[in-house]
Every structure is written in structure tokens, then in C-alpha cells.
Protein backbone atom coordinates (compact mmCIF):
# COMPACT_ATOMS: atom_id res chain seq x y z
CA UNK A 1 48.19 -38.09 -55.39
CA UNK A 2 50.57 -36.57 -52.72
CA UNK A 3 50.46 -33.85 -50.07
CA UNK A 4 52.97 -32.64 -48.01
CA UNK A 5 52.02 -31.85 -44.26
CA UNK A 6 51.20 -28.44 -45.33
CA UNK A 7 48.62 -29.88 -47.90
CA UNK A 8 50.76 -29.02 -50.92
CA UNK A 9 48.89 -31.53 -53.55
CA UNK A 10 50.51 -33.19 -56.11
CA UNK A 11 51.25 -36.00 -58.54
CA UNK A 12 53.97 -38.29 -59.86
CA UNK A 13 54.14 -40.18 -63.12
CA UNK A 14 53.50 -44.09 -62.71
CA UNK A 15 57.20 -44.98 -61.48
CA UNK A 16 58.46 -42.00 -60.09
CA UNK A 17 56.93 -42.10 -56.52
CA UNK A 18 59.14 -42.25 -53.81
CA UNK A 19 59.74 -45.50 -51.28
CA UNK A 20 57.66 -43.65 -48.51
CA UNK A 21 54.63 -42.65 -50.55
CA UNK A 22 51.69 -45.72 -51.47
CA UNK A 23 50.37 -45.55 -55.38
CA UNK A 24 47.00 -44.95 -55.81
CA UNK A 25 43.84 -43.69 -58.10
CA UNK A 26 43.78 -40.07 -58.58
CA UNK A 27 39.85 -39.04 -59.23
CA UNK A 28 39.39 -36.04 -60.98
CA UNK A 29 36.92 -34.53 -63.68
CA UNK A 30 37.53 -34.97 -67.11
CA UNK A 31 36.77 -32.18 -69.51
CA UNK A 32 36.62 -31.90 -73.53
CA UNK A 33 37.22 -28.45 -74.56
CA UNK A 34 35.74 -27.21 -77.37
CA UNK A 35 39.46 -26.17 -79.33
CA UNK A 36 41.69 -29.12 -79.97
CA UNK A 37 44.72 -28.85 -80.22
CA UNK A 38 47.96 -27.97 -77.23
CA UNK A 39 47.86 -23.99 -77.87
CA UNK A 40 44.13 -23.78 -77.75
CA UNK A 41 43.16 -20.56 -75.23
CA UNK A 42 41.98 -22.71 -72.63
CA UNK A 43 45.45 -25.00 -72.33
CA UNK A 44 47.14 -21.51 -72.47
CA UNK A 45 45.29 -20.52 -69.41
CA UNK A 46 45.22 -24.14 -67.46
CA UNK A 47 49.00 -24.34 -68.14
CA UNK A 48 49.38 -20.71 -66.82
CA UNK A 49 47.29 -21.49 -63.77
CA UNK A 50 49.75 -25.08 -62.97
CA UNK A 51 53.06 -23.48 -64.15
CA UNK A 52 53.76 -25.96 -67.11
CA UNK A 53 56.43 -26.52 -67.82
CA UNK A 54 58.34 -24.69 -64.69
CA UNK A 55 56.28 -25.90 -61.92
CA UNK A 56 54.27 -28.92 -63.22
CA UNK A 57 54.58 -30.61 -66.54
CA UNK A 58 51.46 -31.19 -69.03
CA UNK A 59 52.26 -34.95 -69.63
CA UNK A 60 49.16 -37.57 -71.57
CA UNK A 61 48.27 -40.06 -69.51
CA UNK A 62 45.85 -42.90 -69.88
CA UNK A 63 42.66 -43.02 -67.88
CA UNK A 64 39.80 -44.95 -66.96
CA UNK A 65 36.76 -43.46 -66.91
CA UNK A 66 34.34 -44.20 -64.05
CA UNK A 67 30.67 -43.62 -63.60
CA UNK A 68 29.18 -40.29 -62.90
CA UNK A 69 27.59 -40.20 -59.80
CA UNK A 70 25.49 -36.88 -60.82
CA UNK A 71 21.50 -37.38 -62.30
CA UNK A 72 20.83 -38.75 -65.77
CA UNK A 73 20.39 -35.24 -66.95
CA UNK A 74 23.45 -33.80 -66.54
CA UNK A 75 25.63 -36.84 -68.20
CA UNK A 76 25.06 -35.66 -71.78
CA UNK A 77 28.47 -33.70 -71.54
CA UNK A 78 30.82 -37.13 -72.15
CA UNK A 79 28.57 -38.68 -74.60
CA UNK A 80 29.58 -41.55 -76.41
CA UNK A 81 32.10 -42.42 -73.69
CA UNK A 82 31.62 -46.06 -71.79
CA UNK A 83 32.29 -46.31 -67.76
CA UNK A 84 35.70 -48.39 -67.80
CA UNK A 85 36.80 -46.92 -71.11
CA UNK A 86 40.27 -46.08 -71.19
CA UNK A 87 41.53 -42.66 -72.77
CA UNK A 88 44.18 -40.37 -73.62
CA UNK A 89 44.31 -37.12 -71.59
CA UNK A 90 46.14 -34.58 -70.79
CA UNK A 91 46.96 -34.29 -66.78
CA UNK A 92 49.41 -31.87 -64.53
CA UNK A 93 52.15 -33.77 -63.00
CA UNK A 94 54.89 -32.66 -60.80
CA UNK A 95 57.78 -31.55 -62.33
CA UNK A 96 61.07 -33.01 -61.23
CA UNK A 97 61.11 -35.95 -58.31
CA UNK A 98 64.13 -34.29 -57.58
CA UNK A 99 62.26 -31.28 -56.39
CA UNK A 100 60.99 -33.68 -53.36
CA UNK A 101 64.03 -33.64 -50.79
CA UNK A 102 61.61 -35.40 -47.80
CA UNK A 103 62.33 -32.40 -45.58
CA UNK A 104 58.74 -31.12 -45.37
């Protein structure tokens, strides 16, 4: 993940960063919803709230899941999933590297 000096947050495909900016892990939360598919109600909303496709673009990605750090009681939401799994996902990444001119 990026920020610009005014703490502007955002991320670039694998291969798209810029010579100035170091990859690294992005950690996040990882949520099933309870509608599959792209036009469920709560993509609607989540692409509403990131501006897909104008502002950020809804791309899959592949992730690796790590282990919660929460208690044992509150890890029954990503059941059957293994730490170090790897899965398909939907994630919010910045539009255009175009859009990045350097002149913060």
C-alpha cells in the first residue's frame, strides 16, 4: 500500500508500482458476504463507497490468509479456511498509474 504525504491510501496491482515506491504486504480483513455473486447489495454499496470503476477498480486478487490474532471464540466466521491458504478475492485497487504524476 501507498500514501501520499497527505495520507491519501492506496494500492497498485503487482507490477504497476512506480520506481520510488517499495512492494509490500497489504493486511486487511477478509469478509464472505452472505450474496454471491458481483451485483449482490453489499458490492453495490462497497463499490459506491471506493468509486469502482471511476476512482478505484474492483480487480480479484490472490491472497494469503494469515492467522487471526483475536480469541478462539470469535474465529468461527472463516471456518474451514487454513492460515497460509491462498484465495481468490475481490480487492480495491487504484485506478490508472497514470493518475500518479509524483507531484504530491
Amino acid at each position: 500500500m501507498n500514501a501520499t504525504r497527505q495520507g491519501f491510501p492506496f494500492t497498485l496491482a503487482p507490477g504497476e508500482g512506480r520506481a520510488d515506491c517499495t512492494p509490500t504486504a497489504v493486511l486487511g480483513e477478509l469478509y464472505q458476504a452472505v450474496e454471491q455473486g458481483e451485483d449482490c447489495a453489499l458490492v453495490r454499496q462497497l463499490d459506491g463507497l471506493e468509486g469502482h470503476p471511476n476512482w478505484y477498480r474492483r480487480e480479484k486478487v490472490q491472497i494469503e490468509l494469515l492467522p487471526k490474532e483475536e480469541p478462539a471464540a470469535s474465529q468461527q466466521q472463516g471456518q474451514g479456511r487454513q492460515q497460509g491458504q491462498v484465495v481468490e478475492a475481490w480487492m480495491y485497487l487504484f485506478r490508472e498509474m497514470s493518475d500518479l504524476t509524483g507531484a504530491y
